[in-house]
C-alpha atoms as a PDB file:
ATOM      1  CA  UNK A   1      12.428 -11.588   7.958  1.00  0.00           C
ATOM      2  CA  UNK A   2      11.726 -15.467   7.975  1.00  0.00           C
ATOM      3  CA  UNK A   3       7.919 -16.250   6.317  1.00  0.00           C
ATOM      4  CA  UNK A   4       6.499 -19.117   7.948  1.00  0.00           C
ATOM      5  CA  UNK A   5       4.887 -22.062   6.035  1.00  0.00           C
ATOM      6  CA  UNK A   6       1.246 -20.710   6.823  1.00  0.00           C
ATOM      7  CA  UNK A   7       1.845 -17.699   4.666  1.00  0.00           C
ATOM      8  CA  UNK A   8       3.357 -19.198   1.963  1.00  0.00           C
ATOM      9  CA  UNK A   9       0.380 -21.495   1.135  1.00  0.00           C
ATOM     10  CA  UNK A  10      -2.209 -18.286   2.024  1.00  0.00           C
ATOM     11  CA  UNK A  11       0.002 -16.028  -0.501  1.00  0.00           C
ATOM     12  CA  UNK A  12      -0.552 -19.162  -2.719  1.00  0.00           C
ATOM     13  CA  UNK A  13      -4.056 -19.864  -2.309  1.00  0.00           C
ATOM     14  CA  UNK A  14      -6.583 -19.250  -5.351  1.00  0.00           C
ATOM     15  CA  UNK A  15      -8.878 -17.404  -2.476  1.00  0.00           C
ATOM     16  CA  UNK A  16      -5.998 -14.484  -1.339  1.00  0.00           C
ATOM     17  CA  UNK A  17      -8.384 -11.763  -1.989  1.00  0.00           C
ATOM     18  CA  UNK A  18     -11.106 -13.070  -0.070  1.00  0.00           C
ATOM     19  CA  UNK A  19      -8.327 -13.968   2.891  1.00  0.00           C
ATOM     20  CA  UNK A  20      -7.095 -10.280   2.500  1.00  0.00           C
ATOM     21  CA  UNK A  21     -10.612  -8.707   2.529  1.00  0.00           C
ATOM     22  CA  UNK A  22     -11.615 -10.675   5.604  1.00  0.00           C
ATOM     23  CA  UNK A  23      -8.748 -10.481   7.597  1.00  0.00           C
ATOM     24  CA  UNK A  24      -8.580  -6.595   6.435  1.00  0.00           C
ATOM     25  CA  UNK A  25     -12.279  -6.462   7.253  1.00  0.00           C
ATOM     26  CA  UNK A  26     -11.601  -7.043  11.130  1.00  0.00           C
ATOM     27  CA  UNK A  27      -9.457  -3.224  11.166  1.00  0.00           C
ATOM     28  CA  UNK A  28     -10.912  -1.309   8.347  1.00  0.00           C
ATOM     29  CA  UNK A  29     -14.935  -1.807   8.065  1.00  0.00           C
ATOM     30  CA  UNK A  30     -16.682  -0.930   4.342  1.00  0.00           C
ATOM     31  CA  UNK A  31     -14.628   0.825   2.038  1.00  0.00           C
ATOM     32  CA  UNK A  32     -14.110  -2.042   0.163  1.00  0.00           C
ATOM     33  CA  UNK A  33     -13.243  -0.333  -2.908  1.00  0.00           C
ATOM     34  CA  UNK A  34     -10.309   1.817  -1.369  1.00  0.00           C
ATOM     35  CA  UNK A  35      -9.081  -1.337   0.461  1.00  0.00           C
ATOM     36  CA  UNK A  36      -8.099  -3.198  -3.076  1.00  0.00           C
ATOM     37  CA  UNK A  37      -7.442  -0.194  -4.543  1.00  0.00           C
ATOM     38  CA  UNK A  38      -4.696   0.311  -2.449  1.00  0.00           C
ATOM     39  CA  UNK A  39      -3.953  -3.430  -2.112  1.00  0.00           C
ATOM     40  CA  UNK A  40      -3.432  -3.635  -6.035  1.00  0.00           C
ATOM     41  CA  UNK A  41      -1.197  -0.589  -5.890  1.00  0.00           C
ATOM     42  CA  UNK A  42       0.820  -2.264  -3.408  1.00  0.00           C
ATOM     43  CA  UNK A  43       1.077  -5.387  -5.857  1.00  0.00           C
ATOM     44  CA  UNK A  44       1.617  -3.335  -8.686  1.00  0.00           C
ATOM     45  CA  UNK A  45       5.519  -2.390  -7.165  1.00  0.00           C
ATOM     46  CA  UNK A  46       6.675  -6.090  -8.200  1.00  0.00           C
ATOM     47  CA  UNK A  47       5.757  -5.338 -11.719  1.00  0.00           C
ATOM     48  CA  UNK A  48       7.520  -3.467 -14.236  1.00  0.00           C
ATOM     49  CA  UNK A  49       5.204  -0.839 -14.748  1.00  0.00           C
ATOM     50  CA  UNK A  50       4.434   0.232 -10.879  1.00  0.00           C
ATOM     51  CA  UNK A  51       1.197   2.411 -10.497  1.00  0.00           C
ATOM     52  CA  UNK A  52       0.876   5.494  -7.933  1.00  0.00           C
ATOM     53  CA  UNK A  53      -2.345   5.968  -5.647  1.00  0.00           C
ATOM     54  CA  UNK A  54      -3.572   9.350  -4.887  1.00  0.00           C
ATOM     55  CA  UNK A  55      -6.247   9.252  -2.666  1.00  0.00           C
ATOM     56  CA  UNK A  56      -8.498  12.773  -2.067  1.00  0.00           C
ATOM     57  CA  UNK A  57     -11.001  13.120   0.817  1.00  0.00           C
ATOM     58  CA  UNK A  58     -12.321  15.214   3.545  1.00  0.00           C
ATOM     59  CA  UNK A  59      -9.948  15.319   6.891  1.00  0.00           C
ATOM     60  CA  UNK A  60     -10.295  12.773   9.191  1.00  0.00           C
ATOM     61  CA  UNK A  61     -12.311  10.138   6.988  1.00  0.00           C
ATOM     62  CA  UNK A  62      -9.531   7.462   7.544  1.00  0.00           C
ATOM     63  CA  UNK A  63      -7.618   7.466   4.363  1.00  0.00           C
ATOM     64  CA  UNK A  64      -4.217   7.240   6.087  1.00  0.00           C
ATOM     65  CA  UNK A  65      -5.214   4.317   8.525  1.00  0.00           C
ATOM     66  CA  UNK A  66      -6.791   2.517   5.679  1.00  0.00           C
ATOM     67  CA  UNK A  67      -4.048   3.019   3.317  1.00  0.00           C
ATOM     68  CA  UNK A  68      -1.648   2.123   6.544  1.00  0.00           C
ATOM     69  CA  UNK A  69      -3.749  -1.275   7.754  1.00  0.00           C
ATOM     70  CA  UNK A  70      -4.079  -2.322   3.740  1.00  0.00           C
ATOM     71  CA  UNK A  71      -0.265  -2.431   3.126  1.00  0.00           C
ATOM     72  CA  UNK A  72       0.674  -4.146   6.502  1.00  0.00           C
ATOM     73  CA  UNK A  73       0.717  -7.288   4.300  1.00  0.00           C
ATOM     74  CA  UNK A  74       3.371  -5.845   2.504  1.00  0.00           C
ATOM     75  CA  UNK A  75       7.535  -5.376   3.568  1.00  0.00           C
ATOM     76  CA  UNK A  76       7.762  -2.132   5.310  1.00  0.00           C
ATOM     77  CA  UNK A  77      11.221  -1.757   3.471  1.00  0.00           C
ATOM     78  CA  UNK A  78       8.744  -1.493   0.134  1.00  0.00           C
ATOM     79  CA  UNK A  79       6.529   1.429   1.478  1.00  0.00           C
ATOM     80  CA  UNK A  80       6.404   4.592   0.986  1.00  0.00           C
ATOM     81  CA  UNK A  81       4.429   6.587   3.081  1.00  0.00           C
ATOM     82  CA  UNK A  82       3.319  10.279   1.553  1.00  0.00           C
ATOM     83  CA  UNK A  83       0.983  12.038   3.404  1.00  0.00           C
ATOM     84  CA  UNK A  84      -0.443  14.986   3.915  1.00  0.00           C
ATOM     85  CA  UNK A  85       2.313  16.825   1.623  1.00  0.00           C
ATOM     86  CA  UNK A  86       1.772  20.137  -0.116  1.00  0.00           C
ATOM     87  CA  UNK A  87       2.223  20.107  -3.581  1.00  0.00           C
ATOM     88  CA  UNK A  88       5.888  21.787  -2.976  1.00  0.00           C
ATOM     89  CA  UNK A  89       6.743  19.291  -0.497  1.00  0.00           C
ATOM     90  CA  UNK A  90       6.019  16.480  -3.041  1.00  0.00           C
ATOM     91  CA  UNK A  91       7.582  18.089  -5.573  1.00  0.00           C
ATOM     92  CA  UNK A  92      11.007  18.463  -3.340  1.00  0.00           C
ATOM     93  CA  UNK A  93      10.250  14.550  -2.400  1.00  0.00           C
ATOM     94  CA  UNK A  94      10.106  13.107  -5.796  1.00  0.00           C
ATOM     95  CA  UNK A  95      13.176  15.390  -6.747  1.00  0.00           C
ATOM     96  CA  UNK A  96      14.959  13.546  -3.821  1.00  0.00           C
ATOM     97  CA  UNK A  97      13.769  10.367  -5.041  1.00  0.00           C
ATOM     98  CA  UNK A  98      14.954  10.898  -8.338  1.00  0.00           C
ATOM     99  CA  UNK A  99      18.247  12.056  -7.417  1.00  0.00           C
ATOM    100  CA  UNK A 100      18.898   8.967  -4.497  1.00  0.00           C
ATOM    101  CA  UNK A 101      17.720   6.709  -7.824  1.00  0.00           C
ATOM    102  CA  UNK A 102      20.516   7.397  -9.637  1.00  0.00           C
ATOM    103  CA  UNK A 103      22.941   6.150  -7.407  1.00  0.00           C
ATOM    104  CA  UNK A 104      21.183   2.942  -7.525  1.00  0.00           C
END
């Protein structure tokens, strides 16, 4: 995926989280809060110590499309998306994480 010029110098810019937040604004109104929340998590996977988000609400609030339309500015090849699991079913997932890992 080729990154144009434009991006580079927003990426740069001293004013990204105001350029995230307002672009972000025009597809997710309020929640600011959840909106870097989930944008730091997202930064947090090109660290060493990546962090996990769990976010817990009442069906149908928009936690998905928020979470979804927050990491758009990320690679898609770096997401993860986990929703809506049972606590089995993300058991079994991290066990097949875990065991894909290895072969890393």
């Amino acid at each position: 995926m080729a990154i144009n010029k434009e991006a580079i110098e927003v990426w740069r810019s001293q004013n990204l989280i105001d350029y995230v937040l307002s672009d972000l604004e025009k597809r997710v109104k309020r929640d600011k809060p959840t909106k870097l929340s989930v944008f730091f998590a997202g930064l947090s996977a090109y660290t060493r110590e990546p962090i996990n988000l769990f976010l817990k609400g009442e069906s149908g609030v928009g936690k998905s499309y928020n979470v979804v339309e927050t990491l758009r500015y990320f690679p898609r090849e770096d997401i993860w998306f986990l929703g809506g699991l049972s606590p089995k079913a993300l058991f079994m997932s991290m066990e097949f994480c875990l065991t894909n890992m290895e072969s890393l």
